[in-house]
Structure formats: structure tokens, C-alpha cells
Protein backbone atom coordinates (compact mmCIF):
# COMPACT_ATOMS: atom_id res chain seq x y z
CA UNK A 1 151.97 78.44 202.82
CA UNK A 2 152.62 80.15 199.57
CA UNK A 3 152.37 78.38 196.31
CA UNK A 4 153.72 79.74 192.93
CA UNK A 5 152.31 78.07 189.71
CA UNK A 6 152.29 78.64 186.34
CA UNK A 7 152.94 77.11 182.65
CA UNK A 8 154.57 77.72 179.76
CA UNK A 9 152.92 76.09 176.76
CA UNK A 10 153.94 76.22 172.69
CA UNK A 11 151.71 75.37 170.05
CA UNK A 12 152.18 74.99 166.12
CA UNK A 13 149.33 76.00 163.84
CA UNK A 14 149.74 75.44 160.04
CA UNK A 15 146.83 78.62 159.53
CA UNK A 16 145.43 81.06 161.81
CA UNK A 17 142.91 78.86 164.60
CA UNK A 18 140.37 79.74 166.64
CA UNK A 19 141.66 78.56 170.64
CA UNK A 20 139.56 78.45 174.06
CA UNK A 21 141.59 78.22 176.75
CA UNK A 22 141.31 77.40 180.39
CA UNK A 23 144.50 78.06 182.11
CA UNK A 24 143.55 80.25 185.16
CA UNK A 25 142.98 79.47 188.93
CA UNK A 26 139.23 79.31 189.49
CA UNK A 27 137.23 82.16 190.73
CA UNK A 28 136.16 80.62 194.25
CA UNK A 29 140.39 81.27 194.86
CA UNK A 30 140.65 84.65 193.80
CA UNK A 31 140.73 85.80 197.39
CA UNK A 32 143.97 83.47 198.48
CA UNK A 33 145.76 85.22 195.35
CA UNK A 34 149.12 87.15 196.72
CA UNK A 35 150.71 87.83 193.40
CA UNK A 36 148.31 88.08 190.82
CA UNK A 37 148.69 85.97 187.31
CA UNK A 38 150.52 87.85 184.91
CA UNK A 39 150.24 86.12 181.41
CA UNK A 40 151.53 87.04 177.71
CA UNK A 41 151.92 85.30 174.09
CA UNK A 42 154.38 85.45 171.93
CA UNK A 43 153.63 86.60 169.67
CA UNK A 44 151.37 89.03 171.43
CA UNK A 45 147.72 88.59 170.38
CA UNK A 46 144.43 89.99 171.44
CA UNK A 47 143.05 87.98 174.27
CA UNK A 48 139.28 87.94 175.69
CA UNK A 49 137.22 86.01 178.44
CA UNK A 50 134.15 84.98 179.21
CA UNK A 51 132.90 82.62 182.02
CA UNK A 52 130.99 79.19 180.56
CA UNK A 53 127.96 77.44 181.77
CA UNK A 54 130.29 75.81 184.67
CA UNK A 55 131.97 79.17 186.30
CA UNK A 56 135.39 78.81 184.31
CA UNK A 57 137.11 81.50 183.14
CA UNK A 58 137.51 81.37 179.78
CA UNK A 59 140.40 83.12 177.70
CA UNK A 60 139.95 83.37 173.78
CA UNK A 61 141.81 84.10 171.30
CA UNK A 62 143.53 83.41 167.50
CA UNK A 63 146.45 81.38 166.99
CA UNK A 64 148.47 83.10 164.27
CA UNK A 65 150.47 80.41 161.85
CA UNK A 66 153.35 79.49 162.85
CA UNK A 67 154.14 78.70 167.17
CA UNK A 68 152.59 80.60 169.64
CA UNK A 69 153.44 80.75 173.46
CA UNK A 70 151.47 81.05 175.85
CA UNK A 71 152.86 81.91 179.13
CA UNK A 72 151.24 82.47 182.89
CA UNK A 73 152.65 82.73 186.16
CA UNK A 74 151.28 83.56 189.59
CA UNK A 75 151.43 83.13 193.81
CA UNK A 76 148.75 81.76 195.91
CA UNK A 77 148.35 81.45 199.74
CA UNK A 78 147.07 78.01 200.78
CA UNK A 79 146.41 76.69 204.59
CA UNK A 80 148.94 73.34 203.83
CA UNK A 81 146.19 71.01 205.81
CA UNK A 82 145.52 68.08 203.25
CA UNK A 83 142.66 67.27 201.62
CA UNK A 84 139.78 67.10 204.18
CA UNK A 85 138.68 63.60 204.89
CA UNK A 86 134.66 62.79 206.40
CA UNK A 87 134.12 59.38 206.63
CA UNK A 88 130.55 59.90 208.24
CA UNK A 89 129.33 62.29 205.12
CA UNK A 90 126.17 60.33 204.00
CA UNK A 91 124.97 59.80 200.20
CA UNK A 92 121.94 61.97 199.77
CA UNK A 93 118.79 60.23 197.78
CA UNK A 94 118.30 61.88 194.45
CA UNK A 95 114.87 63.46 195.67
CA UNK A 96 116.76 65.47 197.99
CA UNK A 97 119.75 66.83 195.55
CA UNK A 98 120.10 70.48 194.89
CA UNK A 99 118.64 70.85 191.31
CA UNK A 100 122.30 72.11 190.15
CA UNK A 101 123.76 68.81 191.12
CA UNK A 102 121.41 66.73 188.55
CA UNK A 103 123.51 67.08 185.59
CA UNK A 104 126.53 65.53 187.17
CA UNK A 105 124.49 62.40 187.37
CA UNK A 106 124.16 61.98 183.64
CA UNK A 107 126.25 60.53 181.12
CA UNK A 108 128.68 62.61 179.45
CA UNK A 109 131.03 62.42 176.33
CA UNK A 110 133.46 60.51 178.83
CA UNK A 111 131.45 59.01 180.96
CA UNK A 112 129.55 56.37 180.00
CA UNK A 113 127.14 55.39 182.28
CA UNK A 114 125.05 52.91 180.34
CA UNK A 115 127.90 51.44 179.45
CA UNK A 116 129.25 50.77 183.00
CA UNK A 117 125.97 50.84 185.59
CA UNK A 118 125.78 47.53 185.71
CA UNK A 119 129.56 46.93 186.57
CA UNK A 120 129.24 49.75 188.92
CA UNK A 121 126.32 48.08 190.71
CA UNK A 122 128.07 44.37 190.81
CA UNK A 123 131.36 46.05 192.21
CA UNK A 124 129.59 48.35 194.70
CA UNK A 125 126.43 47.57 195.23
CA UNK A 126 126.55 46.10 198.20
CA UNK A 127 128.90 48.51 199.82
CA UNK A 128 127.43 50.83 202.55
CA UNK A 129 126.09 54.03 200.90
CA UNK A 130 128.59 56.92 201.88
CA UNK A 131 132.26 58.25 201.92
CA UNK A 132 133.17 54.49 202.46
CA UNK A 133 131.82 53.88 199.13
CA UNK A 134 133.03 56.64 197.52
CA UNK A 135 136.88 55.63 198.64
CA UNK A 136 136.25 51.98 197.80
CA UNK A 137 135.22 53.48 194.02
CA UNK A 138 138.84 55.11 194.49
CA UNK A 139 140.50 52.10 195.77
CA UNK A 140 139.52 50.12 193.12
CA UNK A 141 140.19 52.09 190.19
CA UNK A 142 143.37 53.17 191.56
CA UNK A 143 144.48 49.37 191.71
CA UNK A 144 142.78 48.65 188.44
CA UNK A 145 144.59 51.40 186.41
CA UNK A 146 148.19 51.29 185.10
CA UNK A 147 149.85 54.83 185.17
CA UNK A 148 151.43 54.91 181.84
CA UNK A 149 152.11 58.88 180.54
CA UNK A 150 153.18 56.83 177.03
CA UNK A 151 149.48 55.29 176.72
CA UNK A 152 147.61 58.71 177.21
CA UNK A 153 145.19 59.18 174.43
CA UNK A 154 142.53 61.74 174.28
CA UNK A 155 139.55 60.00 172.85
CA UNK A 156 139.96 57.01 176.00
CA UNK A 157 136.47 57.06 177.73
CA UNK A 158 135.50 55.78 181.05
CA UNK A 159 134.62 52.30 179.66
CA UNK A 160 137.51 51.61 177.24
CA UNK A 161 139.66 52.58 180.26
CA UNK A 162 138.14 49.84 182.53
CA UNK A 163 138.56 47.53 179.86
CA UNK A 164 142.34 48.76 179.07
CA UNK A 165 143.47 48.81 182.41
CA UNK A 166 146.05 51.89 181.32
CA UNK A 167 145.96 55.87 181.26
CA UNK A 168 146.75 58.85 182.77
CA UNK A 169 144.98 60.51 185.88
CA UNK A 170 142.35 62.28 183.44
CA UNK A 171 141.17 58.24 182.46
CA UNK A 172 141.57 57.14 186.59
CA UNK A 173 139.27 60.60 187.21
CA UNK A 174 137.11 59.65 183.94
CA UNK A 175 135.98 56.24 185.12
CA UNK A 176 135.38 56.86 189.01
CA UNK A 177 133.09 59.58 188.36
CA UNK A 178 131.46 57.03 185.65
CA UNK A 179 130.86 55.12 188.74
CA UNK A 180 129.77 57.19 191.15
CA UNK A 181 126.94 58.64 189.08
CA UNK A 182 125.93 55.22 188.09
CA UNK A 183 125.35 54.71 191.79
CA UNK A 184 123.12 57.66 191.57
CA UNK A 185 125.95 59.97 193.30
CA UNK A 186 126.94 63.54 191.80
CA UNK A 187 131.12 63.53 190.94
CA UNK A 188 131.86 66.18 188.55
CA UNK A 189 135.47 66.33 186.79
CA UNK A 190 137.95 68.60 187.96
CA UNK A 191 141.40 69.92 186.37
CA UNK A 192 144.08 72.02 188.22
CA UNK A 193 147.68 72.06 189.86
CA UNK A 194 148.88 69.66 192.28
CA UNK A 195 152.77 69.96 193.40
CA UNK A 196 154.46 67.77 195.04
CA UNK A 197 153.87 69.34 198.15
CA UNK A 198 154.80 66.70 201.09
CA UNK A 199 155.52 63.71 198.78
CA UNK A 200 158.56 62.30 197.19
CA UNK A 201 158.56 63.84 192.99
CA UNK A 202 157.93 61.03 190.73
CA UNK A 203 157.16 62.65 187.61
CA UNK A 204 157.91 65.60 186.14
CA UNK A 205 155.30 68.25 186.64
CA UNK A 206 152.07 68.28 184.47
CA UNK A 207 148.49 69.93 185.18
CA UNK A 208 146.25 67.07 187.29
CA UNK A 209 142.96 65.27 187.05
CA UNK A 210 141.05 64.63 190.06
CA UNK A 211 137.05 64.78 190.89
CA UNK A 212 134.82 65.99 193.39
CA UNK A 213 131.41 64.37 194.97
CA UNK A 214 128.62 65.24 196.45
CA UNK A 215 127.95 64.44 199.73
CA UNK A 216 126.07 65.79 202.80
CA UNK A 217 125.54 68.73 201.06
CA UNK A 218 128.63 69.44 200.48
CA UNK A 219 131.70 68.94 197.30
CA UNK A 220 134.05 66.69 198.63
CA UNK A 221 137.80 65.92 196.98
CA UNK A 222 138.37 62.22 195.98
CA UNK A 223 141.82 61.51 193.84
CA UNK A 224 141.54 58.10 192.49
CA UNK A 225 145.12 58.52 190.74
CA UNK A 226 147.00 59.67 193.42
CA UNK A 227 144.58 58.17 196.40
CA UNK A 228 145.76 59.90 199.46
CA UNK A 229 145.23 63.30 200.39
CA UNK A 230 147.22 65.86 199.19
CA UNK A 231 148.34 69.80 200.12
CA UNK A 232 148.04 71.98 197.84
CA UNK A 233 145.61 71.86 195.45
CA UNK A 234 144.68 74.33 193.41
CA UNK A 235 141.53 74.14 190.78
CA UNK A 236 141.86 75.61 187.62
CA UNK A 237 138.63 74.32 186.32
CA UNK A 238 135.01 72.06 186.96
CA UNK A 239 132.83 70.34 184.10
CA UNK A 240 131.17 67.11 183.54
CA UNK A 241 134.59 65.69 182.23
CA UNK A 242 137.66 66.66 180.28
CA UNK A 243 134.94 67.70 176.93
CA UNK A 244 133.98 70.56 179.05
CA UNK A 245 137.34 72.02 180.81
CA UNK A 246 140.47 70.97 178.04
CA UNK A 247 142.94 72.77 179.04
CA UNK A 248 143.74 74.33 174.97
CA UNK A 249 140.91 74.00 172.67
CA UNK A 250 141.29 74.56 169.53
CA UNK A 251 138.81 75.38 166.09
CA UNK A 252 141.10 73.49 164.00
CA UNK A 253 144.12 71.20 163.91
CA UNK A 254 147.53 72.23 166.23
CA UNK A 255 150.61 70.58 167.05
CA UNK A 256 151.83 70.56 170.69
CA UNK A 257 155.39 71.63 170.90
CA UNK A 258 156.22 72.50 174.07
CA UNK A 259 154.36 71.79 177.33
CA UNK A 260 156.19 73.07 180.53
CA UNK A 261 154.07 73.31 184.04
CA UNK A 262 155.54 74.61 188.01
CA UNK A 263 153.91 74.39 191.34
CA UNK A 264 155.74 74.54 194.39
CA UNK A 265 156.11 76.21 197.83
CA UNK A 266 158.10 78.88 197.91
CA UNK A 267 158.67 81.27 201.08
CA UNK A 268 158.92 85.00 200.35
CA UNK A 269 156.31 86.88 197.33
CA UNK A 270 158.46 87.24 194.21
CA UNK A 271 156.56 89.79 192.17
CA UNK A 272 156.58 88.85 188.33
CA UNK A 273 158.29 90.88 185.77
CA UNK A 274 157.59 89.98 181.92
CA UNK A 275 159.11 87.87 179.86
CA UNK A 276 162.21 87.50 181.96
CA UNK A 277 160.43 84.93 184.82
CA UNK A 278 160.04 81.88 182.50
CA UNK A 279 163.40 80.63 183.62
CA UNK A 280 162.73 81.45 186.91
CA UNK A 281 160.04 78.11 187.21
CA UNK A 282 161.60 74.61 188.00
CA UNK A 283 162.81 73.04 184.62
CA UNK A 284 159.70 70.61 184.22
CA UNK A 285 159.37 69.84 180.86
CA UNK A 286 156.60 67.58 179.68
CA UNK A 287 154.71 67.01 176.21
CA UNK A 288 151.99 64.94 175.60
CA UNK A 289 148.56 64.71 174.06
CA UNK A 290 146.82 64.68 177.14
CA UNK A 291 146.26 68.32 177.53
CA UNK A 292 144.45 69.56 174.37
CA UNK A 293 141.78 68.04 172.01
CA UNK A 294 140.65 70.44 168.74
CA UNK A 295 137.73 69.79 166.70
């Protein structure tokens, strides 16, 4: 199937700001890309990228005062199968772990996992090591967690999100990764677009949250928010959790004014002409804290 995706997304700056952004589909889907991503600002500013110590592509640039929109839009080709399911992938003992999987066992800025090892232990312990495991983690948290868009806050960690029993799917991703690593298993944080594709729209659209584990030698796709497999995914970016890959980060303070994502099939390759496809994406409108920190 084809899948066009994009976002449209305004921000207020009281003084010219510094802004890192990771908005783009992720290298390792460049080749699936039919219509490539055609992006601008308005105002039109002088853009740059780099890749960071993870693989994402990186765009920076300066926020001039006053709003600036940022704008992206492209078509990718994806095989509709859902998210690949292994129940017999094994856990791998940390002696035998590729040396770039290490980090994803530590704590992170997120994921607290001194805070929550021993929780992690009591609740799973005794589980058999594996993909059953893995989906128990995401059974749980999924049933522990209240979907609430009005109780996203940025600063929510793994543990304060056990203990609050509320958030959004970055705080469901947050705290089973937390628990898989305490269990000495790699999960590293993943952001990206996920239509409805084959399920009944709920919400209106927004980028996702979701992780991805290490098992038999090999990064598997667990979704504790959602918690069944899904078509369509596409990643936009991969760090230890959302400190690494925010979506808009920004050297100084910003006010979100507009926040408007699409992702859905469509059937024929639409090339993308300038500023007159915005109106052309579904009318999703969404704003909320949840997609850019600044320090």
C-alpha cells in the first residue's frame, strides 16, 4: 500500500531561538519512499542537518520572533502485513548482546531503572524469559495506564507514571522500556506515524510513541499503548527515550500554536506542489505539550 504523511506545525517565539528538529522518516525507509518529502517554513529560513549519535536525521535551524511554520509532506510504499509477531524469539543473556545494544539497558532521563527494578522483578520475575514476557510487560502497562491527552506533561518519567496511573503513549512507551531493561532486556524508545490503518479512528491524528526490543538478535516492535499489531508504521526516529528524539527542540522558550499531523492510505502518487498541499491533508488538528520540550 501507499501511505502519505506529513505535519503541519506553528510555533511562537518571543526572540529569535535556536530549534533541532526531528520530523523526517528514518533513513532505514528511504528506499520505500515514492514521493519524496517536500518541506518549507514560513517564513522561509535557512535549514541544515546532521545525523546524531542514534542515526536520526536532524534538521536545524533559527526560529525568527514571531510564528513560524513548519510544514512537510510525503508518500511511502508499505507491505500492509501488521506488525510481525515471534512468540518463540528468546531473551539473549547480557554476555552475549551486541556491544551497541548495552546502552539501551541503562537508565535514562526517562527511564528510571533504579527506581523501578525492583517492581519490575516482583511483577515479572517469574515470568518465562522471552516474547511472552515482553507482551506481559505490555499487557500490564497497557491495563495500568489511563489514556488521558488532557494529563500529558513532558517532565512525567517512567516511575511517576506507574505511580499516576495516567499519560499519553510517550509515558505507556516510557515505563515498559523502564521495565524491560530492568529485566536486563534492550527496548529503546521509538517516535513516528501510525494511521489508523485497519482500525476504527478514535482520536484525532498525532505523531506516536511505541518501543522496540531486542530479541534473538533481532529489534522487535512492542506497542504497549495501542497493544495489538498495527499496519503501517512508519519511524521517524530511535533514542533511549523522548530526551533524545523530541520531536521540536528548542534553545529557549516557544509557545505551541498549532500542531496538525496526516497519515493515511491513499491509492494513486499525488506529487506535492508548494504551499498549496496543506489543505490537501485530512483536517486533524491537535495541540498539546506532548511534542516539544526546550531547555
Amino acid at each position: 500500500m501507499l501511505i502519505r504523511y506529513g505535519y503541519e506545525i506553528t510555533l511562537t517565539c518571543q526572540q529569535p531561538t535556536a530549534l533541532v528538529c526531528l520530523l523526517s522518516v528514518h533513513e532505514d525507509r528511504a528506499a520505500d519512499i515514492r514521493v519524496p518529502e517536500t518541506t518549507f517554513t514560513t517564513p522561509d529560513v535557512p535549514i541544515s542537518t546532521y545525523r546524531d549519535l542514534f542515526g536520526n536525521r536532524c534538521r536545524r535551524l533559527v526560529a525568527p520572533a514571531g510564528d513560524l511554520t513548519m510544514w512537510g509532506d510525503a508518500t511511502i510504499w508499505d507491505d500492509g502485513q501488521l506488525d510481525r509477531v515471534v512468540p518463540d524469539a528468546r531473551e539473549l543473556a547480557v554476555p552475549e548482546l551486541p556491544d551497541g545494544c548495552l546502552v539501551y539497558l541503562m537508565g535514562s532521563r526517562y527511564c528510571e531503572t533504579d527506581r523501578l527494578s525492583q517492581i519490575a522483578w516482583d511483577l515479572f520475575g517469574t515470568i518465562p524469559a522471552g516474547w511472552g514476557r515482553v507482551q506481559a510487560i505490555c499487557d500490564f502497562v497497557h491495563d495500568h495506564i489511563r489514556f488521558d491527552y488532557m494529563q500529558a506533561r513532558s517532565t512525567r518519567t517512567a516511575f511517576e507514571t506507574f505511580n499516576e496511573r495516567v499519560g499519553v503513549c510517550r509515558d505507556f512507551a516510557h515505563l515498559a522500556v523502564t521495565f524491560c531493561r530492568c529485566l536486563n532486556i534492550p527496548a529503546r524508545y521509538v517516535n513516528g506515524h501510525l494511521g489508523d490503518i485497519g482500525v476504527p479512528v478514535v482520536d484525532p491524528m498525532d505523531f506516536s510513541a511505541w518501543m522496540e526490543v531486542f530479541l534473538d538478535g533481532e529489534w522487535h516492535t512492542f506497542d504497549p499503548r495501542n497493544n495489538v499489531p498495527r499496519i503501517g508504521r512508519i519511524v521517524v526516529s530511535r533514542g533511549r527515550d523522548a530526551t533524545d528524539i523530541p520531536l521540536v527542540n528548542s534553545f529557549g522558550p516557544h509557545v505551541l500554536k498549532a500542531f496538525r499531523v496526516w497519515t493515511y492510505e491513499v491509492t494513486g502518487l499525488q506529487p506535492v506542489q508548494g504551499h498549496s498541499r496543506p489543505g490537501d491533508a485530512r483536517p486533524d488538528t491537535l495541540v498539546t505539550g506532548d511534542t516539544a520540550k526546550h531547555t
